[in-house]
PDB file of N, CA and C in Angstrom:
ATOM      1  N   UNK A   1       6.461   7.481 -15.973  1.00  0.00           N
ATOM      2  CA  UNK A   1       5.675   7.698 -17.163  1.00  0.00           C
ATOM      3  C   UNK A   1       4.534   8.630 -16.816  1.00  0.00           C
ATOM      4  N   UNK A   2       4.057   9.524 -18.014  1.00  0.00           N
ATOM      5  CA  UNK A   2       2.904  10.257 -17.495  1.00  0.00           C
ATOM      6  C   UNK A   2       1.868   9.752 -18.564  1.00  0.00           C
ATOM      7  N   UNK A   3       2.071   9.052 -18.889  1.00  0.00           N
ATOM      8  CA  UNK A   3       0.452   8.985 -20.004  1.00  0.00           C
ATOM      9  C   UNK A   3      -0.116   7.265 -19.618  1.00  0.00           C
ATOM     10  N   UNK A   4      -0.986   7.157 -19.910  1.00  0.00           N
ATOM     11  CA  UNK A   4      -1.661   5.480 -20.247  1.00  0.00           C
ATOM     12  C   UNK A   4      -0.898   5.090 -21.041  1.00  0.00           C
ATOM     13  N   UNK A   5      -0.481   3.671 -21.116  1.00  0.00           N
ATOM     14  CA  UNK A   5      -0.170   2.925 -22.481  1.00  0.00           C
ATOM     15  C   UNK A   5      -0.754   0.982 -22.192  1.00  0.00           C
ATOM     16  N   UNK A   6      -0.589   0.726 -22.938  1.00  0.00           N
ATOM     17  CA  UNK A   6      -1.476  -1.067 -23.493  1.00  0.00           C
ATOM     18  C   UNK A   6      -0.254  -1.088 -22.818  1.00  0.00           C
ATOM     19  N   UNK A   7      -0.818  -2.695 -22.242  1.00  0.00           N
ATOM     20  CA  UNK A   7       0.288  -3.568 -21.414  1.00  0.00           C
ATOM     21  C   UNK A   7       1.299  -3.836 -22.506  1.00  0.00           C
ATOM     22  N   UNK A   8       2.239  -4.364 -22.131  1.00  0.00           N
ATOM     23  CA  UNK A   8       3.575  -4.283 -23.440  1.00  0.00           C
ATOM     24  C   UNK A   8       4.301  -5.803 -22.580  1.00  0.00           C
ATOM     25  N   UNK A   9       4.459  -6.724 -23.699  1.00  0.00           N
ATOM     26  CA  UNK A   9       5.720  -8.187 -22.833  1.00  0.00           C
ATOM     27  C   UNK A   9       7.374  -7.410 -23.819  1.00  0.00           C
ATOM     28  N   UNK A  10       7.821  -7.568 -23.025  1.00  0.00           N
ATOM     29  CA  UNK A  10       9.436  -7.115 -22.610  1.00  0.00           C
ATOM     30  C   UNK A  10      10.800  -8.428 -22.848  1.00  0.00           C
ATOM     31  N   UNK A  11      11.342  -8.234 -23.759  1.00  0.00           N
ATOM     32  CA  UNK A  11      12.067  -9.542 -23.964  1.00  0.00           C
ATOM     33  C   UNK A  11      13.722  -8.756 -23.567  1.00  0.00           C
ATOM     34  N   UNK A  12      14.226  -9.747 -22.531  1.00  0.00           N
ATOM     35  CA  UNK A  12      15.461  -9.121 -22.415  1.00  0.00           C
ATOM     36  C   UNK A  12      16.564 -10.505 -22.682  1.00  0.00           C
ATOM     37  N   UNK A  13      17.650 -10.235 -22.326  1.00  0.00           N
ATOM     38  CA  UNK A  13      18.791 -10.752 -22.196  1.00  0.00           C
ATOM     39  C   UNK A  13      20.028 -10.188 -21.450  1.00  0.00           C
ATOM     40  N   UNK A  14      20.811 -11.140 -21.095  1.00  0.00           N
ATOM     41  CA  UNK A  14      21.947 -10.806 -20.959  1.00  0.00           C
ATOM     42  C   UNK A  14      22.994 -11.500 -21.881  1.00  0.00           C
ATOM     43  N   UNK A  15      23.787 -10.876 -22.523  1.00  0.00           N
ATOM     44  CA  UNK A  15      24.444 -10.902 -23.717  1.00  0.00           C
ATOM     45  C   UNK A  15      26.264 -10.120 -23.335  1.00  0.00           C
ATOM     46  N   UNK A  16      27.269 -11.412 -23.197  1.00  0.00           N
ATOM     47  CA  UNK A  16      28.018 -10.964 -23.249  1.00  0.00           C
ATOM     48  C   UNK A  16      29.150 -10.929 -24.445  1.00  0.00           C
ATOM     49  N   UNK A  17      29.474  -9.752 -24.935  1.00  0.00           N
ATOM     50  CA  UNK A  17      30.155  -9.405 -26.740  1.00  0.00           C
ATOM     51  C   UNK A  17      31.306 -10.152 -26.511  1.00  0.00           C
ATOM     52  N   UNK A  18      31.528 -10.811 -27.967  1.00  0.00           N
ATOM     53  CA  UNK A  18      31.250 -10.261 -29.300  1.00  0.00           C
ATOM     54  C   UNK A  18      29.791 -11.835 -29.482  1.00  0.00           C
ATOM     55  N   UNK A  19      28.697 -11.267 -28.827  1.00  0.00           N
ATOM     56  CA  UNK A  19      27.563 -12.183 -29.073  1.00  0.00           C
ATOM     57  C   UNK A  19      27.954 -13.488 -28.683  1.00  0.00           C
ATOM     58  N   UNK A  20      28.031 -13.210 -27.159  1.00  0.00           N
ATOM     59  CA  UNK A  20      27.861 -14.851 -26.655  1.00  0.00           C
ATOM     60  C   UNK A  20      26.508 -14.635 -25.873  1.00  0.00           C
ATOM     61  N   UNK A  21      25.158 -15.167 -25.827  1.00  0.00           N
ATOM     62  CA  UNK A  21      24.100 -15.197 -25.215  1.00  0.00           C
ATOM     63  C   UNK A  21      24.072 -15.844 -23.428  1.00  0.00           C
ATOM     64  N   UNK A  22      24.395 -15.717 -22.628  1.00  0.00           N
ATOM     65  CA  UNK A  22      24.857 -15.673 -21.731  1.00  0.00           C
ATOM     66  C   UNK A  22      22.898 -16.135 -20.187  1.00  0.00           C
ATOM     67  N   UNK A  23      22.121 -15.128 -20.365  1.00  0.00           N
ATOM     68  CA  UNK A  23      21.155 -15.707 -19.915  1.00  0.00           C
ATOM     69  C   UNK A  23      19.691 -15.796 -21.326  1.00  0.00           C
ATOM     70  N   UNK A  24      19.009 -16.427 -21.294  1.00  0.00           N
ATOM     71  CA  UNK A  24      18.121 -16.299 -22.077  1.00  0.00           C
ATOM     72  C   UNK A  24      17.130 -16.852 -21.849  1.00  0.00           C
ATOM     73  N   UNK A  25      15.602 -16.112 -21.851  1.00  0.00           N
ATOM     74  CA  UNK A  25      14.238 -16.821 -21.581  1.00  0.00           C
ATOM     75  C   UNK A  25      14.708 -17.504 -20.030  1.00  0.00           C
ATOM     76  N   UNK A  26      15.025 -16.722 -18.977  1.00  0.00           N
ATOM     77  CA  UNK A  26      15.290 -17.382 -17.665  1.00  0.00           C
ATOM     78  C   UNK A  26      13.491 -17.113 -17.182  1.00  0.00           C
ATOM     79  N   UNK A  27      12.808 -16.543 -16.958  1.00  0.00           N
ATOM     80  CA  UNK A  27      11.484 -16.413 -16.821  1.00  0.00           C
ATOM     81  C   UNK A  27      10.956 -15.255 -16.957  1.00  0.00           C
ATOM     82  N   UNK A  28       9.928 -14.774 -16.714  1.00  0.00           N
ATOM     83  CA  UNK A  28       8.699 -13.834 -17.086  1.00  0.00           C
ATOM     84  C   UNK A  28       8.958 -12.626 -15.296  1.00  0.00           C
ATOM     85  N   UNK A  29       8.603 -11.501 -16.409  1.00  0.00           N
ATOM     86  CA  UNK A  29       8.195 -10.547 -14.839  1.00  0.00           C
ATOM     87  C   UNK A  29       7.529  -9.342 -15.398  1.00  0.00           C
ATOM     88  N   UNK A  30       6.467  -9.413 -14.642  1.00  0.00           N
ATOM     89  CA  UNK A  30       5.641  -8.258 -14.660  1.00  0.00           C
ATOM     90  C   UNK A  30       5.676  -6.835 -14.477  1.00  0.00           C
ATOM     91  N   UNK A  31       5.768  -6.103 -15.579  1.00  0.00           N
ATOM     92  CA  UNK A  31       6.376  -4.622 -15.521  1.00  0.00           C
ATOM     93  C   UNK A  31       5.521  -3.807 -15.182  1.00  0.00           C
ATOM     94  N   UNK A  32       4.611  -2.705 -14.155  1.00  0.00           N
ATOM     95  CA  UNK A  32       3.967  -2.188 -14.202  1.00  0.00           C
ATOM     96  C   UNK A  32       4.386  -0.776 -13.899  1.00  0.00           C
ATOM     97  N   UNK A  33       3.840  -0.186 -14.255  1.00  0.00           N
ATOM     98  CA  UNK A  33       4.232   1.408 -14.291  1.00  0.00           C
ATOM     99  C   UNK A  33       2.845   2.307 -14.134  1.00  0.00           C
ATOM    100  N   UNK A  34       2.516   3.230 -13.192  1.00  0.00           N
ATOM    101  CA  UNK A  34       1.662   4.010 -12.938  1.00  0.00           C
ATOM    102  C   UNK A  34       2.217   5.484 -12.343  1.00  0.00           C
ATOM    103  N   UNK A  35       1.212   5.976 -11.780  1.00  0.00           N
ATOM    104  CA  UNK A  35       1.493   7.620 -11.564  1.00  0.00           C
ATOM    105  C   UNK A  35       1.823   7.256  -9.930  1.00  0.00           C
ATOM    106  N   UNK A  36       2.916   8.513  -9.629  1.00  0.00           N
ATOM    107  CA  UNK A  36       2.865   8.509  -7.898  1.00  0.00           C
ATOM    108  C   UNK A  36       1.922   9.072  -7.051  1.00  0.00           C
ATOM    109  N   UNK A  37       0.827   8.925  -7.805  1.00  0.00           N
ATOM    110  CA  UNK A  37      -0.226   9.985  -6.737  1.00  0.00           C
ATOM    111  C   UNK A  37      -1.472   8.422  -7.093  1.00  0.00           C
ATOM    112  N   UNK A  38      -1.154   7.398  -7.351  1.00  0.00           N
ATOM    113  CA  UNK A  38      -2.104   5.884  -7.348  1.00  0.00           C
ATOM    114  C   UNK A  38      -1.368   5.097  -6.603  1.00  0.00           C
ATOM    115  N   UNK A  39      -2.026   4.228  -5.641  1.00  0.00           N
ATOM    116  CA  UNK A  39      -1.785   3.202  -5.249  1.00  0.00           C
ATOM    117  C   UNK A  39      -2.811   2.119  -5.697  1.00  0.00           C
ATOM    118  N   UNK A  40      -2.940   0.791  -5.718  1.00  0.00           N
ATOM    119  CA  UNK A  40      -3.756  -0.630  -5.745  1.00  0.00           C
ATOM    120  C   UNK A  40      -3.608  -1.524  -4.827  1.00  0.00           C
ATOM    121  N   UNK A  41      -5.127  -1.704  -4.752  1.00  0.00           N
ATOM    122  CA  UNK A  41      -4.873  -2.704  -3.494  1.00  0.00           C
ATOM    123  C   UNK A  41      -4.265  -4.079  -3.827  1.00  0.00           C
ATOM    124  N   UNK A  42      -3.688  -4.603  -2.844  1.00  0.00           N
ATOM    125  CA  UNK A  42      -2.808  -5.603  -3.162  1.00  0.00           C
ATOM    126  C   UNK A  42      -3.239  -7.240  -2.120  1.00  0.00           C
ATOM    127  N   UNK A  43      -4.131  -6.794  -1.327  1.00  0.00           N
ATOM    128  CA  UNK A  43      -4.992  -7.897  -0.802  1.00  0.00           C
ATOM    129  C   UNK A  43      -6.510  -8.022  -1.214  1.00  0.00           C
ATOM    130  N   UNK A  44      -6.647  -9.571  -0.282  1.00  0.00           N
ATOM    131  CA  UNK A  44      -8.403  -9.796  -0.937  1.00  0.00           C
ATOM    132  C   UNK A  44      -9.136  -8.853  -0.713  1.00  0.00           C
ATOM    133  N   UNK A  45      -8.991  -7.436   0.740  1.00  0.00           N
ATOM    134  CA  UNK A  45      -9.399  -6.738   1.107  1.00  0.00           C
ATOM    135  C   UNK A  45      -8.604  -5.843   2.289  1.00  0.00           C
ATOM    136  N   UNK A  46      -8.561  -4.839   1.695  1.00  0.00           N
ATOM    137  CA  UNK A  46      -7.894  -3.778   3.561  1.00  0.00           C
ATOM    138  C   UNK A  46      -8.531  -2.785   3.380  1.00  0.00           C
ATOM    139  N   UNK A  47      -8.496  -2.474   4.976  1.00  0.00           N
ATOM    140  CA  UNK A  47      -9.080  -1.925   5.536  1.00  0.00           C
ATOM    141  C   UNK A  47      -8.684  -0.373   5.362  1.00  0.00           C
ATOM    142  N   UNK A  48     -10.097   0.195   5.327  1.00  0.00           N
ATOM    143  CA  UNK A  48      -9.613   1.924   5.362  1.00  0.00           C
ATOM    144  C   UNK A  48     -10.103   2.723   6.683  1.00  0.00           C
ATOM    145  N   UNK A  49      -8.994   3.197   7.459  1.00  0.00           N
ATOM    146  CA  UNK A  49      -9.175   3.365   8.927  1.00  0.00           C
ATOM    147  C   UNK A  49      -9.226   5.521   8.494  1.00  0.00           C
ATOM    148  N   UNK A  50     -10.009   5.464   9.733  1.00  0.00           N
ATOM    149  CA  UNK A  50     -10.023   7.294  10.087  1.00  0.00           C
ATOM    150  C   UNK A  50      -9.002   7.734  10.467  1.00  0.00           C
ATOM    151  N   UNK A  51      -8.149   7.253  10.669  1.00  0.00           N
ATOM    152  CA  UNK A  51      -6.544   7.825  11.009  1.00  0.00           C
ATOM    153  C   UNK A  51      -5.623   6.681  11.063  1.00  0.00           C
ATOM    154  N   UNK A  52      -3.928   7.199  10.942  1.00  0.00           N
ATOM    155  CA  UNK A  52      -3.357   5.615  10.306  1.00  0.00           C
ATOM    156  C   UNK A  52      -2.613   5.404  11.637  1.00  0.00           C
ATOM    157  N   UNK A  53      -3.764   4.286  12.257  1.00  0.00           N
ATOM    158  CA  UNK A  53      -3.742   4.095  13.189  1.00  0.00           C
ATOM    159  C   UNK A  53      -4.157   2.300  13.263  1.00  0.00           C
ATOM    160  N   UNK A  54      -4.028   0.902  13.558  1.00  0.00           N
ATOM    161  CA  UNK A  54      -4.617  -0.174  13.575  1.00  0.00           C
ATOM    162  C   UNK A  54      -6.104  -0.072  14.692  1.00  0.00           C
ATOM    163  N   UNK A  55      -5.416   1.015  15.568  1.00  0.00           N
ATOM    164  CA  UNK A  55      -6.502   1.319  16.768  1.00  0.00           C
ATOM    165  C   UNK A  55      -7.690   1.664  16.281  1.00  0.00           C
ATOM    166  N   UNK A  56      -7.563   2.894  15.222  1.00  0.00           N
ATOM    167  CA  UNK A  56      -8.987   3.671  14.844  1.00  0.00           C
ATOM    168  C   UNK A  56      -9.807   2.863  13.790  1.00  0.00           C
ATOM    169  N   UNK A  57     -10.620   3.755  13.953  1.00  0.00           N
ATOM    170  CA  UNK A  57     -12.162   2.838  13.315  1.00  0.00           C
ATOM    171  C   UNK A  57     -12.015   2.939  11.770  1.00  0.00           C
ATOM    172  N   UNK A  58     -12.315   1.167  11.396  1.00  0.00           N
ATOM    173  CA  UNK A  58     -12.845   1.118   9.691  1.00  0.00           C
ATOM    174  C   UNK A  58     -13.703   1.416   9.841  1.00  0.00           C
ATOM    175  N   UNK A  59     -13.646   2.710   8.297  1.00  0.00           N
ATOM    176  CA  UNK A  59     -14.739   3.392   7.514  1.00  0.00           C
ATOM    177  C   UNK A  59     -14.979   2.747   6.560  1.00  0.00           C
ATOM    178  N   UNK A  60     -14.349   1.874   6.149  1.00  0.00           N
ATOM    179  CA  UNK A  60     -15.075   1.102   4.622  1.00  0.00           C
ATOM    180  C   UNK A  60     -13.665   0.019   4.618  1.00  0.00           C
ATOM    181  N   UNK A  61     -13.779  -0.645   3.594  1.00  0.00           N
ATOM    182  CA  UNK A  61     -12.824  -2.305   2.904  1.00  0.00           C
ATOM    183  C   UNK A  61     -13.068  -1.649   1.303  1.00  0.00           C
ATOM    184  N   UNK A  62     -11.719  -1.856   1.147  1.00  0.00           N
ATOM    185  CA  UNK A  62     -11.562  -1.905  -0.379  1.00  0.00           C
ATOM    186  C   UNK A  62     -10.869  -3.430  -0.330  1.00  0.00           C
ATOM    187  N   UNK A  63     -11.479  -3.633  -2.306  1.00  0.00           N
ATOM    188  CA  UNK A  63     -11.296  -4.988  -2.890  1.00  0.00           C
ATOM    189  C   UNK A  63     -10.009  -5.160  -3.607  1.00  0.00           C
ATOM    190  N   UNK A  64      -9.813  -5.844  -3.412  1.00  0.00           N
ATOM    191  CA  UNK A  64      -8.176  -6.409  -4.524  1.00  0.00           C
ATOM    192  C   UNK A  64      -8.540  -5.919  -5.882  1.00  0.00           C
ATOM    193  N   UNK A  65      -7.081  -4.810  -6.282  1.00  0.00           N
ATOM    194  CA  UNK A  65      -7.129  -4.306  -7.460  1.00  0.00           C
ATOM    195  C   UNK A  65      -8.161  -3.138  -7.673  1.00  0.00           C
ATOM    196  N   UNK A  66      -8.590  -2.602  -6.546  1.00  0.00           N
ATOM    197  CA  UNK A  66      -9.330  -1.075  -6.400  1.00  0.00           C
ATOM    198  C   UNK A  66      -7.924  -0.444  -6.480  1.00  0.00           C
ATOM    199  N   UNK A  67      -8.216   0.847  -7.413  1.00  0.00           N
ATOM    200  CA  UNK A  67      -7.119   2.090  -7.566  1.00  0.00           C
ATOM    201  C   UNK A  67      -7.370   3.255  -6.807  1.00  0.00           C
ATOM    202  N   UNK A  68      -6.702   3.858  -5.840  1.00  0.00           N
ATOM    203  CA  UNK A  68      -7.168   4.414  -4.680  1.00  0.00           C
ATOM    204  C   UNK A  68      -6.195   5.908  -5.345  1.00  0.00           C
ATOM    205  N   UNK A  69      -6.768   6.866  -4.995  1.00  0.00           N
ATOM    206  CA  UNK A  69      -5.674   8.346  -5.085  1.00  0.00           C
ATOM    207  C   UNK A  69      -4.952   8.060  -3.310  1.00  0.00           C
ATOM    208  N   UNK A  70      -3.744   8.445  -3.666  1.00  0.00           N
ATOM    209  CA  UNK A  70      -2.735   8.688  -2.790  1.00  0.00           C
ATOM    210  C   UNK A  70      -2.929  10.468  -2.327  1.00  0.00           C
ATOM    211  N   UNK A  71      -3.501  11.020  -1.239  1.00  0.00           N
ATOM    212  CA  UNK A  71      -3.308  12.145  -0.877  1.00  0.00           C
ATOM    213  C   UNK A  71      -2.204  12.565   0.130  1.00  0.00           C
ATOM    214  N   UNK A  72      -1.105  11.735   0.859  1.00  0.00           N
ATOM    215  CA  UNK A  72      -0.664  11.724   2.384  1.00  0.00           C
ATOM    216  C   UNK A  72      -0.018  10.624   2.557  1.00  0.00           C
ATOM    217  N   UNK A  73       0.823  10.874   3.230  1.00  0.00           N
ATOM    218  CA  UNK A  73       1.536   9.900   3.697  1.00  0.00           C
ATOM    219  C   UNK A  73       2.033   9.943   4.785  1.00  0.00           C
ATOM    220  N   UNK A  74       2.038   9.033   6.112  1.00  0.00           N
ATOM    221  CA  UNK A  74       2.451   8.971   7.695  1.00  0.00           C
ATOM    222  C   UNK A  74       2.833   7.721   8.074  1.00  0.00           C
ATOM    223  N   UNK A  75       4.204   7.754   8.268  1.00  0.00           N
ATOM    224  CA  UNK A  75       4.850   6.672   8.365  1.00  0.00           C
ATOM    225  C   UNK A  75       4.552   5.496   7.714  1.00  0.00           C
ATOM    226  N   UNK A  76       4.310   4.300   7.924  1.00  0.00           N
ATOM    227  CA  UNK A  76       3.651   3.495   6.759  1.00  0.00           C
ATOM    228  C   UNK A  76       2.309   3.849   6.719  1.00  0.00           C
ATOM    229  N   UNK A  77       2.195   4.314   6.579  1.00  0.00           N
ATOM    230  CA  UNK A  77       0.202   4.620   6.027  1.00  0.00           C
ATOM    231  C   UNK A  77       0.220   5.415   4.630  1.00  0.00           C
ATOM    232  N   UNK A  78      -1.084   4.991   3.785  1.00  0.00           N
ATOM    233  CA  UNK A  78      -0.887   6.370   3.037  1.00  0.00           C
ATOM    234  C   UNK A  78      -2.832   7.255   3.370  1.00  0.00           C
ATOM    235  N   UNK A  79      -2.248   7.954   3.285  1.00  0.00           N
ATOM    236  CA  UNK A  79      -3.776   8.766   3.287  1.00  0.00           C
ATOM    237  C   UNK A  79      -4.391   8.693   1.548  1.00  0.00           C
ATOM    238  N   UNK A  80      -5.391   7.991   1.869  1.00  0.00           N
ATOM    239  CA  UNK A  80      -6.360   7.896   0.185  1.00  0.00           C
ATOM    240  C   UNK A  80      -7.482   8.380   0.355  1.00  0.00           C
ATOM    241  N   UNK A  81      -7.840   8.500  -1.299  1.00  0.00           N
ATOM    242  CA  UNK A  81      -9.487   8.886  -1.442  1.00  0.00           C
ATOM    243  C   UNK A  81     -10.130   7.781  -1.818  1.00  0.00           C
ATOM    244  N   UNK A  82     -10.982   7.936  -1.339  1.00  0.00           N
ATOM    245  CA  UNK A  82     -12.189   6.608  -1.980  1.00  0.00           C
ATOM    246  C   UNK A  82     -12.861   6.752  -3.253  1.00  0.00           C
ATOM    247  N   UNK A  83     -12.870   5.961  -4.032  1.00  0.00           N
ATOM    248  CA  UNK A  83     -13.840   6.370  -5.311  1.00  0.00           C
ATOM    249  C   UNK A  83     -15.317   7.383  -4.922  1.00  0.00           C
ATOM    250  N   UNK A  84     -15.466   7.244  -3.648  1.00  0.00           N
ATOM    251  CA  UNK A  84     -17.044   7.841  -3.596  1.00  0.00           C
ATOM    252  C   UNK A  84     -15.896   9.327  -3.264  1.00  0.00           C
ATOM    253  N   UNK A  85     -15.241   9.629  -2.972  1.00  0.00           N
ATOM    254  CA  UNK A  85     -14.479  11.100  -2.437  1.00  0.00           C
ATOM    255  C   UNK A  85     -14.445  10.935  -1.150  1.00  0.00           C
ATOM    256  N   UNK A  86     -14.611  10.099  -0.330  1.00  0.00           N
ATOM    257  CA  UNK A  86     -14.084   9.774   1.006  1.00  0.00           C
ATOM    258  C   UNK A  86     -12.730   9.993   1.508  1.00  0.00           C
ATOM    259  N   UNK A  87     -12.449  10.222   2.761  1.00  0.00           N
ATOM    260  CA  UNK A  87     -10.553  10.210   2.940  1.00  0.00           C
ATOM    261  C   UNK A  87     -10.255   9.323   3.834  1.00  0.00           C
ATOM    262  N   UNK A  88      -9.201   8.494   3.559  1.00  0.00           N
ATOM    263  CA  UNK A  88      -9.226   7.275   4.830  1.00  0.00           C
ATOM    264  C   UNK A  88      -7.696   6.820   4.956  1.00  0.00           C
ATOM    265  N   UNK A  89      -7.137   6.279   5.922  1.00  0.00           N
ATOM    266  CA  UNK A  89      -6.087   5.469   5.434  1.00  0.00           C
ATOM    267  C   UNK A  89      -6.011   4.208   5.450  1.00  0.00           C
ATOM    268  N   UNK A  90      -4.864   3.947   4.611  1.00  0.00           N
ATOM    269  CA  UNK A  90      -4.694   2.469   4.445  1.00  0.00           C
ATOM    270  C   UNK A  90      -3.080   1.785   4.825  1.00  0.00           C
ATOM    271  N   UNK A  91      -2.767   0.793   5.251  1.00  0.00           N
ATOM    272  CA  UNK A  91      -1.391   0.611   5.574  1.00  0.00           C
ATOM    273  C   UNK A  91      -0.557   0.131   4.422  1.00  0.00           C
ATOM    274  N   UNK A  92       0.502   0.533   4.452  1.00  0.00           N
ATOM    275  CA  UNK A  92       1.223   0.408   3.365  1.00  0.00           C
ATOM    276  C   UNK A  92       1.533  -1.453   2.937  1.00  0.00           C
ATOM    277  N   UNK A  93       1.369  -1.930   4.085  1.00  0.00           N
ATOM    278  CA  UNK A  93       1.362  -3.350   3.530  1.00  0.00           C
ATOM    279  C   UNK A  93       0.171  -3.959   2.780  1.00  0.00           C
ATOM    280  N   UNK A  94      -0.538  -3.316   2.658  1.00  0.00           N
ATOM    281  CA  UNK A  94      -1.907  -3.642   2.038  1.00  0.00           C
ATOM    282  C   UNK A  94      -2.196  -3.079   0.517  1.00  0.00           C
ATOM    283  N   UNK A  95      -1.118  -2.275  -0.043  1.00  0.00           N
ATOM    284  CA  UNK A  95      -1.007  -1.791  -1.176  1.00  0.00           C
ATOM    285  C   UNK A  95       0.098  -1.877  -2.246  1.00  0.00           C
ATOM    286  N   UNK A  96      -0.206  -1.468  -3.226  1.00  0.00           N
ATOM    287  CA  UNK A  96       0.894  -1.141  -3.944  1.00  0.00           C
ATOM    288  C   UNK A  96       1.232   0.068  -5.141  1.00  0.00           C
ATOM    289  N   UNK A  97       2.276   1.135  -4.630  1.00  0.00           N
ATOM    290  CA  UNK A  97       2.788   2.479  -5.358  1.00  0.00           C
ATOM    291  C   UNK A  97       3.501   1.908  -6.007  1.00  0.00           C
ATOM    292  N   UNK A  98       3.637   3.689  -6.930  1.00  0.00           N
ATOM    293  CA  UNK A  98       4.685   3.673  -7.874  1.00  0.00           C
ATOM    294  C   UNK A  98       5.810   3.334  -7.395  1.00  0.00           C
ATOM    295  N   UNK A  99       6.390   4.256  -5.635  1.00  0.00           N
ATOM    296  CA  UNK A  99       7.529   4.027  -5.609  1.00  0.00           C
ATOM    297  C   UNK A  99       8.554   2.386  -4.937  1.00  0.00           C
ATOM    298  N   UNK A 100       7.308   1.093  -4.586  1.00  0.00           N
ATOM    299  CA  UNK A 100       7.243   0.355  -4.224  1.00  0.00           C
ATOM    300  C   UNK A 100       7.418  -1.184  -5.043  1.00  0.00           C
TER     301      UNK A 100
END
């Protein structure tokens, strides 16, 4: 998707013809859709290192549900910006993309 839109609930089924209802209201799942150049953090806090490295030094902690720009990517790491315009990375287990 390329634009914003209001959260939206999604009613599906599986329905096999000539209309036999087959699964229905089995439970709830959360649809989210964003741009591939955003990631969100997905813990209470991770860490944003100077190179995507566990070795190198945190430059700052982002909070659960901070929206980070995606600039880079190195092996699991992604290279982000910080809301202040900072560049740092973060490990990919600590987030969550579009393509994820």
């Amino acid at each position: 998707m390329t634009q914003d839109f209001k959260p939206t609930n999604f009613w599906a089924a599986v329905i096999e013809e000539p209309a036999k209802v087959v699964e229905n209201g089995v439970g709830i799942t959360l649809v989210t859709s964003m741009p591939q150049n955003v990631a969100v953090v997905a813990v209470d806090a991770a860490n944003v290192r100077s190179s995507p490295s566990v070795a190198s030094t945190v430059i700052d902690q982002v909070k659960y549900g901070t929206e980070l720009e995606i600039i880079g990517q190195s092996a699991d790491w992604f290279k982000i910006r910080l809301p202040d315009k900072r560049e740092g990375w973060v490990a990919a287990g600590w987030i969550v993309t579009a393509g994820r």
